[in-house]
Protein backbone atom coordinates (compact mmCIF):
# COMPACT_ATOMS: atom_id res chain seq x y z
CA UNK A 1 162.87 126.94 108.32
CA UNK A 2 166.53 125.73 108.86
CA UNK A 3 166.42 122.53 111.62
CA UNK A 4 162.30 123.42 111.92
CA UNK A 5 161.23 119.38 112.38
CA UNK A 6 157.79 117.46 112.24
CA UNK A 7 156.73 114.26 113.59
CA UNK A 8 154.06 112.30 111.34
CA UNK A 9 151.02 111.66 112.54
CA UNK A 10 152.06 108.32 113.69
CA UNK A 11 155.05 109.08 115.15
CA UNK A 12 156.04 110.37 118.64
CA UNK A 13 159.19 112.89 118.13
CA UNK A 14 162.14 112.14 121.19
CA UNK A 15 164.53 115.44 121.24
CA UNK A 16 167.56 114.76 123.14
CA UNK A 17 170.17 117.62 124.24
CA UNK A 18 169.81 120.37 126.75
CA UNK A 19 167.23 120.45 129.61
CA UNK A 20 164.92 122.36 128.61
CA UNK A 21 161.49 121.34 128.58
CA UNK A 22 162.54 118.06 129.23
CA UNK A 23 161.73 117.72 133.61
CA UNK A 24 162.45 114.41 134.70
CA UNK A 25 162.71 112.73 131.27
CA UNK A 26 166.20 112.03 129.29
CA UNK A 27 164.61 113.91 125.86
CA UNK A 28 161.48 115.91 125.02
CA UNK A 29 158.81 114.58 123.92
CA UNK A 30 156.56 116.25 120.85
CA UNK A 31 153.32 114.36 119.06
CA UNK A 32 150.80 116.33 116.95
CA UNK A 33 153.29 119.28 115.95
CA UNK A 34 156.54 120.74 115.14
CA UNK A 35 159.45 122.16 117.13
CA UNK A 36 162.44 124.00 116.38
CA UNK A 37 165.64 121.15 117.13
CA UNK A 38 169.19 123.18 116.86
CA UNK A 39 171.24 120.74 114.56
CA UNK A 40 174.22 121.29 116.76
CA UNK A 41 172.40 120.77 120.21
CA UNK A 42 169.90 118.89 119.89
CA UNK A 43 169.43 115.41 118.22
CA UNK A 44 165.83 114.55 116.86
CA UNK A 45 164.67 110.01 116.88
CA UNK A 46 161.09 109.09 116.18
CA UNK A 47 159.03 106.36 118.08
CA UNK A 48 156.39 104.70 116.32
CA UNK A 49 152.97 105.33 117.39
CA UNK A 50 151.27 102.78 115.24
CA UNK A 51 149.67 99.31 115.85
CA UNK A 52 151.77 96.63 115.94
CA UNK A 53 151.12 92.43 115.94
CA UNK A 54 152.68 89.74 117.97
CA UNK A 55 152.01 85.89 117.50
CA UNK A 56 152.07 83.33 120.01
CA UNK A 57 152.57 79.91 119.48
CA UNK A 58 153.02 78.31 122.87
CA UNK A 59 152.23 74.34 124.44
CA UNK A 60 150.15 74.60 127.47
CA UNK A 61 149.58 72.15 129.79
CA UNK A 62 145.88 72.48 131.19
CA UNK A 63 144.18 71.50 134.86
CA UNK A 64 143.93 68.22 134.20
CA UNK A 65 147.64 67.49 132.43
CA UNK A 66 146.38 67.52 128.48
CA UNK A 67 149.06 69.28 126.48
CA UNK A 68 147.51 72.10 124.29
CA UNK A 69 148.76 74.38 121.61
CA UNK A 70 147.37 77.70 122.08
CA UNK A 71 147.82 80.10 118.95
CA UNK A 72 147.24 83.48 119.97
CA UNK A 73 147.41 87.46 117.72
CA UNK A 74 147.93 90.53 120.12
CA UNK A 75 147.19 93.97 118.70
CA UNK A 76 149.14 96.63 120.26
CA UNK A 77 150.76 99.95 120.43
CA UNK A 78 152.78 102.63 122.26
CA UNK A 79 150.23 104.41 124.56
CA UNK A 80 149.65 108.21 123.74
CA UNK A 81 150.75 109.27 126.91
CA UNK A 82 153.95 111.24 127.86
CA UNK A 83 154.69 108.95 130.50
CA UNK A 84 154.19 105.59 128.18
CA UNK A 85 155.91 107.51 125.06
CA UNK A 86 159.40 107.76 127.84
CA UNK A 87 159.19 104.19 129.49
CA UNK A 88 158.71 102.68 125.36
CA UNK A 89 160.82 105.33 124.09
CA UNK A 90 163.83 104.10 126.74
CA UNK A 91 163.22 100.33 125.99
CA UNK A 92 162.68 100.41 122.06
CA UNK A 93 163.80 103.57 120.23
CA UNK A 94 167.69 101.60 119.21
CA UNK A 95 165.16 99.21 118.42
CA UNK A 96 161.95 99.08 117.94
CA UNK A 97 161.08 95.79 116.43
CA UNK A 98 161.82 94.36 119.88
CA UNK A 99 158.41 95.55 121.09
CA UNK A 100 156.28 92.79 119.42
CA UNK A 101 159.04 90.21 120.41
CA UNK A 102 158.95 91.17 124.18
CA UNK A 103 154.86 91.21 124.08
CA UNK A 104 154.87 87.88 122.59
CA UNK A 105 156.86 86.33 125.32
CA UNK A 106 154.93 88.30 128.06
CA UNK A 107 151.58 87.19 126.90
CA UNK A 108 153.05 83.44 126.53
CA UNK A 109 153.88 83.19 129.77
CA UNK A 110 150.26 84.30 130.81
CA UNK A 111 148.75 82.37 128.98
CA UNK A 112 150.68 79.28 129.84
CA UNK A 113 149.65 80.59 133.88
CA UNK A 114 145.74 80.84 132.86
CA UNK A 115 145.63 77.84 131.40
CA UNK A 116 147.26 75.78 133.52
CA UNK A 117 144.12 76.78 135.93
CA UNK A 118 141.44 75.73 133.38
CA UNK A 119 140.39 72.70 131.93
CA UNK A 120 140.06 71.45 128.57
CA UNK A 121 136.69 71.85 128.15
CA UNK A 122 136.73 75.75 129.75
CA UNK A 123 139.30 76.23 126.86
CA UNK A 124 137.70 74.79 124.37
CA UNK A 125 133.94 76.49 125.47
CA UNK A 126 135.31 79.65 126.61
CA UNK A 127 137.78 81.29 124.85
CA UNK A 128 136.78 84.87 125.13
CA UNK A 129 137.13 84.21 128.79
CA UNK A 130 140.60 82.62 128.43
CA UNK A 131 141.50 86.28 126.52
CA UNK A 132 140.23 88.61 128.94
CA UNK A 133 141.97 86.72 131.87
CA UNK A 134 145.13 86.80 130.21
CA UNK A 135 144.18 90.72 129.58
CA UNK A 136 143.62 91.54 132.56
CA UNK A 137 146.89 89.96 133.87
CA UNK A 138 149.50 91.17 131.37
CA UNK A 139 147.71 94.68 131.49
CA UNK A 140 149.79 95.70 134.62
CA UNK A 141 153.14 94.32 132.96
CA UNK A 142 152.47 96.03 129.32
CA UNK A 143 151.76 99.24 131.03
CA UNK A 144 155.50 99.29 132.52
CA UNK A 145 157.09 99.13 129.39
CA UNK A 146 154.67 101.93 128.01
CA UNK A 147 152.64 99.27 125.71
CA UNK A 148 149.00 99.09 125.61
CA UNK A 149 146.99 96.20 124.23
CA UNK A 150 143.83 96.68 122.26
CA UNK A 151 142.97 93.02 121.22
CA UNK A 152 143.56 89.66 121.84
CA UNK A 153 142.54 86.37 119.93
CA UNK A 154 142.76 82.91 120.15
CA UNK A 155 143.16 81.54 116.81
CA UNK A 156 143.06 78.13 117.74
CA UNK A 157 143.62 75.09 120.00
CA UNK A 158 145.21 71.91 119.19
CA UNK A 159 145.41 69.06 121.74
CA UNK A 160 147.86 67.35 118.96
CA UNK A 161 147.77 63.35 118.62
CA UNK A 162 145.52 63.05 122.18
CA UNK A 163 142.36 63.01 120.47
CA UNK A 164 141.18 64.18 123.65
CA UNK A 165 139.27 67.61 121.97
CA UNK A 166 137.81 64.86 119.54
CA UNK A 167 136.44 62.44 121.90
CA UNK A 168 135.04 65.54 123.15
CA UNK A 169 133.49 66.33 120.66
CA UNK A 170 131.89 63.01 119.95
CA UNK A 171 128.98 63.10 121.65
CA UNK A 172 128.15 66.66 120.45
CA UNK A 173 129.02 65.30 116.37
CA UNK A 174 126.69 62.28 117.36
CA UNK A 175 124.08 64.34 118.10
CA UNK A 176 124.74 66.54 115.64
CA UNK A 177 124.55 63.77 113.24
CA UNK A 178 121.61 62.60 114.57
CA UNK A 179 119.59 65.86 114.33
CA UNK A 180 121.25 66.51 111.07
CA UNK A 181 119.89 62.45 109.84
CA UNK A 182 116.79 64.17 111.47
CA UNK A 183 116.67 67.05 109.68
CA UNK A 184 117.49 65.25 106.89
CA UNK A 185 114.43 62.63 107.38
CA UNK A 186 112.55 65.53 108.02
CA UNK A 187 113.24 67.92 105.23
CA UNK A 188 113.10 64.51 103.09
CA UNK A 189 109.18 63.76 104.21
CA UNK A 190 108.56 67.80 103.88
CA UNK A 191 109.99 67.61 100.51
CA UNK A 192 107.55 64.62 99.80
CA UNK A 193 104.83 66.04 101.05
CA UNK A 194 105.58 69.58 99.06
CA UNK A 195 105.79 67.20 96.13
CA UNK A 196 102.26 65.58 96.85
CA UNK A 197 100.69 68.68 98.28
CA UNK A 198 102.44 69.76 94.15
CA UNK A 199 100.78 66.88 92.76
CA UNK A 200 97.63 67.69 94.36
CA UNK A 201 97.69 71.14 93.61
CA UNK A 202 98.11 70.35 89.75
CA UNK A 203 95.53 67.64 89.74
CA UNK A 204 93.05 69.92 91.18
CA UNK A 205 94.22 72.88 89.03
CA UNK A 206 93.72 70.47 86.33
CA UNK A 207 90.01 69.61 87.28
CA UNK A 208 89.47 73.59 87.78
CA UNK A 209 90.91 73.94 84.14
CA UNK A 210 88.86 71.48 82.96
CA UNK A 211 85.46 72.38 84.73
CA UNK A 212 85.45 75.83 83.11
CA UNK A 213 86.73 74.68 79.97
CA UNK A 214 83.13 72.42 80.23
CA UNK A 215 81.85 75.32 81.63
CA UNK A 216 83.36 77.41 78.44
CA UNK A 217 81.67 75.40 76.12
CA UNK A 218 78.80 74.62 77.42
CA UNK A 219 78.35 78.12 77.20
CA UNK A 220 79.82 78.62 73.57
CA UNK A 221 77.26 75.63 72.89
CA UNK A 222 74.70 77.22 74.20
CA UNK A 223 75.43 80.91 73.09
CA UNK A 224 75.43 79.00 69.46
CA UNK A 225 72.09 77.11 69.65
CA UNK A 226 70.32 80.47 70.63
CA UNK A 227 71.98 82.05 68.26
CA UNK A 228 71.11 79.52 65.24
CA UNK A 229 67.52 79.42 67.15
CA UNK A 230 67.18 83.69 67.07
CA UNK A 231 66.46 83.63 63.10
CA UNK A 232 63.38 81.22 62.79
CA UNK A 233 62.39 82.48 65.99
CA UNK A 234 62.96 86.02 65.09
CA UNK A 235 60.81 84.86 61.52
CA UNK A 236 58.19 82.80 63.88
CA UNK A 237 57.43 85.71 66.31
CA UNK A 238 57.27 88.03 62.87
CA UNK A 239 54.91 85.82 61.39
CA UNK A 240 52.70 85.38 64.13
CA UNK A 241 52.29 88.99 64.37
CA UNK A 242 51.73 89.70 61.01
CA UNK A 243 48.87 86.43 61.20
CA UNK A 244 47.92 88.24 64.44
CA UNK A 245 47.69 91.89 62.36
CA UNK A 246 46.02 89.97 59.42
CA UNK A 247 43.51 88.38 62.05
CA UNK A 248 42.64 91.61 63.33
CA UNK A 249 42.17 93.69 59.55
CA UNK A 250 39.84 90.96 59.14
CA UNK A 251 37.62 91.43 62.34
CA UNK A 252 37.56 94.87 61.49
CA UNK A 253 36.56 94.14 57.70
CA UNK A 254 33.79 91.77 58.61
CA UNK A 255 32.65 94.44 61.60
CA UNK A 256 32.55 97.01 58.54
CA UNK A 257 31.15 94.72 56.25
CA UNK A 258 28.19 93.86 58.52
CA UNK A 259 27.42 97.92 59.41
CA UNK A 260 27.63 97.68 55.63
CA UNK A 261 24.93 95.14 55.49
CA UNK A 262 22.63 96.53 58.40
CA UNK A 263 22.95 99.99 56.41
CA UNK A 264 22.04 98.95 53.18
CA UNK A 265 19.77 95.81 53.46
CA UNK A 266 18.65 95.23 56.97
CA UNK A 267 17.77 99.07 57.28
CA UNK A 268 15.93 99.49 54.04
CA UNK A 269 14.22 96.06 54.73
CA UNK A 270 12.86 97.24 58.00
CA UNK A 271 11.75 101.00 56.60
CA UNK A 272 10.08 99.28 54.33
CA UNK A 273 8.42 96.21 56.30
CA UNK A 274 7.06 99.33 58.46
CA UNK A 275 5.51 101.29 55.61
CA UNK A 276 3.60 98.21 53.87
CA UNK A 277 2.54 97.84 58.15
CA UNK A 278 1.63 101.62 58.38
CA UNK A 279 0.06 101.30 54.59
CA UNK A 280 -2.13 98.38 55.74
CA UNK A 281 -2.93 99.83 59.06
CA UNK A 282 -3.60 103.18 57.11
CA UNK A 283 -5.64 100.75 54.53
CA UNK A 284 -7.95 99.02 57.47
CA UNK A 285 -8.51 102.64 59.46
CA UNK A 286 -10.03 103.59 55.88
CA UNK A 287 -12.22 100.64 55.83
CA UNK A 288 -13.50 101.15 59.54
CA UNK A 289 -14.25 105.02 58.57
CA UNK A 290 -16.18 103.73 55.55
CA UNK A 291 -17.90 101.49 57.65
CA UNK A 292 -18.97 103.97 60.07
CA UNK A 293 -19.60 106.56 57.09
CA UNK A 294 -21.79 103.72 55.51
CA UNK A 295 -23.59 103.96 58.89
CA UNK A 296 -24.15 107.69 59.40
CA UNK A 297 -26.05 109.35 56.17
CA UNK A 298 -25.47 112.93 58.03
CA UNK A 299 -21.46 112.21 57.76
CA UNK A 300 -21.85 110.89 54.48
CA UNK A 301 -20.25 113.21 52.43
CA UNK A 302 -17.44 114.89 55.57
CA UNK A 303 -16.36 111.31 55.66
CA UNK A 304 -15.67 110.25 52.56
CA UNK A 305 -13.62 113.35 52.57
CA UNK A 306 -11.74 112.68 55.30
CA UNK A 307 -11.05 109.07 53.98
CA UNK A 308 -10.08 110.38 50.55
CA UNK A 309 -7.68 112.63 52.30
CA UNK A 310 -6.42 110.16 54.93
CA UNK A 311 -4.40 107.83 52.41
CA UNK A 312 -2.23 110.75 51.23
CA UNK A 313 -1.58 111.58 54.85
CA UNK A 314 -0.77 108.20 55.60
CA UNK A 315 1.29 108.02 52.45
CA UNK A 316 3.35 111.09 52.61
CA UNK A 317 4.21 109.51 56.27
CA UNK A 318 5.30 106.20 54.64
CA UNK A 319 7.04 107.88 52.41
CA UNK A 320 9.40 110.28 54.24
CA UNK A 321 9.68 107.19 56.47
CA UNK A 322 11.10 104.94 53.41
CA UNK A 323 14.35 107.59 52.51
CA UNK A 324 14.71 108.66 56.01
CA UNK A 325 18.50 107.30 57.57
CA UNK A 326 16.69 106.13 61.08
CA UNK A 327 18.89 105.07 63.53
CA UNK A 328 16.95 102.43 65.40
CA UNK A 329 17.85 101.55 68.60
CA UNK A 330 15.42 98.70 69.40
CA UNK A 331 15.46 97.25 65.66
CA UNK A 332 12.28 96.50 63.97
CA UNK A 333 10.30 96.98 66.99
CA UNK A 334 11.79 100.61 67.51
CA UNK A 335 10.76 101.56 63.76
CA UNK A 336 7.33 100.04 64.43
CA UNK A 337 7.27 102.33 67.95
CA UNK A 338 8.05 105.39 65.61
CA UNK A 339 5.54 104.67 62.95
CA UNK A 340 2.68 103.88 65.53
CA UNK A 341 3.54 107.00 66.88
CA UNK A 342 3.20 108.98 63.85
CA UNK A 343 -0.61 107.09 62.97
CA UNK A 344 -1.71 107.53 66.38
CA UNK A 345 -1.15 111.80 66.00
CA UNK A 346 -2.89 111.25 62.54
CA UNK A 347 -5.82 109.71 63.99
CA UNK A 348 -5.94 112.23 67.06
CA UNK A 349 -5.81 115.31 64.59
CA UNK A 350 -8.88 113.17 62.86
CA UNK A 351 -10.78 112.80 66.14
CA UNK A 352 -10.34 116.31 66.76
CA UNK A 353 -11.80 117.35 63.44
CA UNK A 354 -14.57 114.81 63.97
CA UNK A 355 -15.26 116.66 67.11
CA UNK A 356 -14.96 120.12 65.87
CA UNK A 357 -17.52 119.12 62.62
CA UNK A 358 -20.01 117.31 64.72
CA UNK A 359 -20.52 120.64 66.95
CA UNK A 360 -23.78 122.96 65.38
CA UNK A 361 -22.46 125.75 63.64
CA UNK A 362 -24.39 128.83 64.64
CA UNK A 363 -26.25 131.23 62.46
CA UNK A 364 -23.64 133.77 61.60
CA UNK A 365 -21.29 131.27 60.80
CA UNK A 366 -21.14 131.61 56.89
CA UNK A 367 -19.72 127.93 56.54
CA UNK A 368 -23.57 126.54 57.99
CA UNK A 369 -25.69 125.32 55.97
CA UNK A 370 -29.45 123.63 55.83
CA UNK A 371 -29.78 120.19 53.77
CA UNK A 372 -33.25 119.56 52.66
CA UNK A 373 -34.41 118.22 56.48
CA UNK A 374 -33.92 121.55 57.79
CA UNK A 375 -31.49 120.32 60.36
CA UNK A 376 -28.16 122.23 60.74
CA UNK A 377 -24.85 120.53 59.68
CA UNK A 378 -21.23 121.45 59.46
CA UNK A 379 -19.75 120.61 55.90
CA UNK A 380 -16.13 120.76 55.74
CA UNK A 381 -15.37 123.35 53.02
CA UNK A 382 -11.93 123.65 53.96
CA UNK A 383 -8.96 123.19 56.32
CA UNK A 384 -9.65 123.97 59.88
CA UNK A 385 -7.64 126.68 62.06
């Protein structure tokens, strides 16, 4: 829109002309946006809004007479106020690169004030002090001419050919010296010690290393002998079982063998060691019934029956006895037991018949008879129920 102006964002817009909106002020003032300005009636400047710099470079003389050059940077601007925007706007709008000249000169001439109440060694030891002091006094002074300061630092402090700063400073770089020599000595023994506590370190990593490497093949060694050992004792433990196997097929051989032996000999032997007994005792029983037959002419002819009869009795006996598998427990003794056993029924079946002959027959028995005496006898015509 025709004479439609804006002020940057920066920038503080001064409209001179007329009176209105203007109160006690020469112009109007407009920041932050736009305003109609009638080309005829009005006239539009801009103040800067911006930060600016000044530089001082000033000799001080301190409390105690020492000449000092103070080098100083103040950041600054127009304050954002109305009020500030007139009072700068009235001092610097023809020209405003006057601003950071004036500020330099105000903040010289506090700071040539300040220090001239300090000494040397506040200076030196307390500059932030030295700034805020000089602050606080030129704060008053900047806010007439609308400025505002936001910073101020002291770039350094130069007591020129005195030495005075220096000798100052002595005893501090002695003792700096000393506790850097110190240090020095100190990180020097730390670094020897790190290099033998290092040299320790190795040696005994070295005597680890080569404990299990020992250790290693020891084992290896050892691992190998039982390993070249396993065969023959792998064939030794083999062959002692197979000896031990062989030992024990033997045992069992000559156990069989031996049954073998008592089976067919010692068996046999003793059946027939008991029949030639049972024979003879058969053979002198016969002899002791003759005898008694030889004795007794009434028995004569029942007892030489008896005694022819007895041998076969006694010989079947031997007989079955001589192909009979007998398992004797006692041995010869148990055979003899058995055969004594069979006799002794023989001769009790005889002593029963003896008995049942010698009793008189009565007359309706049709087996009595009368010999030529007259006297009755019993003749054995057959077997007996």
């Amino acid at each position: 829109m025709f004479g439609y102006r804006v002020p940057a964002p920066d920038q503080a817009m001064l409209i001179s002309g007329g009176r209105r909106g203007m109160g006690t002020a020469p112009f109007r003032v407009v920041t932050g946006h736009g305003a109609f300005v009638s080309p005829v009636f009005r006239k539009t400047r801009f103040l800067t809004l911006a930060m600016c710099e000044a530089e001082v470079d000033e000799k001080c003389v301190t409390h105690q007479g020492i000449a000092l050059t103070v080098r100083a940077v103040i950041a600054f601007k127009v304050a954002n106020d109305k009020e500030s925007i007139v009072n700068a706007g009235q001092r610097f709008l023809s020209d405003q690169d006057q601003m950071s000249v004036l500020t330099g000169r105000i903040f010289a001439g506090h700071l040539r004030s300040i220090i001239g109440s300090m000494t040397v060694e506040e200076i030196v030891t307390e500059r932030q002090k030295l700034a805020t002091e000089v602050l606080e006094t030129s704060k008053a002074e900047m806010g007439k001419i609308g400025l505002i300061v936001d910073s101020l630092q002291i770039q350094s402090i130069d007591d020129g050919q005195t030495g005075y700063i220096a000798a100052m400073a002595a005893p501090h770089q002695a003792a700096i010296q000393r506790q850097a020599k110190i240090a020095q000595a100190q990180a020097t023994q730390a670094s020897a010690e790190a290099e033998q506590a290092a040299a320790r370190n190795q040696a005994e990593y070295a005597r680890q290393t080569a404990v299990v490497k020992a250790e290693y093949t020891a084992q290896v060694d050892r691992a190998q002998a039982q390993a070249a050992q396993a065969g023959p004792l792998a064939a030794a433990h083999a062959q002692q079982e197979v000896l031990t196997a062989q030992t024990e097929l033997a045992q069992r051989a000559a156990e069989l063998r031996q049954q073998q032996l008592v089976a067919e000999v010692v068996r046999p032997a003793e059946a027939e060691a008991e029949r030639i007994r049972v024979l003879a005792l058969a053979d002198a029983e016969r002899m002791r019934i003759q005898a008694e037959a030889a004795a007794s002419n009434d028995r004569v002819a029942l007892d030489r029956m008896l005694i022819d009869q007895l041998p076969l009795i006694v010989k079947e006996a031997a007989g079955g006895l001589a192909g009979a598998n007998v398992n004797v427990l006692n041995g010869a003794d148990g055979l003899g037991q058995i055969a004594a056993g069979l006799v002794g029924q023989g001769l009790t079946i005889l002593d029963s018949v003896r008995q049942n002959l010698a009793t008189p027959r009565t007359a309706t028995d049709p087996r009595a008879v009368t010999d030529g005496d007259g006297a009755a006898r019993a003749r054995h015509l057959g077997p007996v129920d």
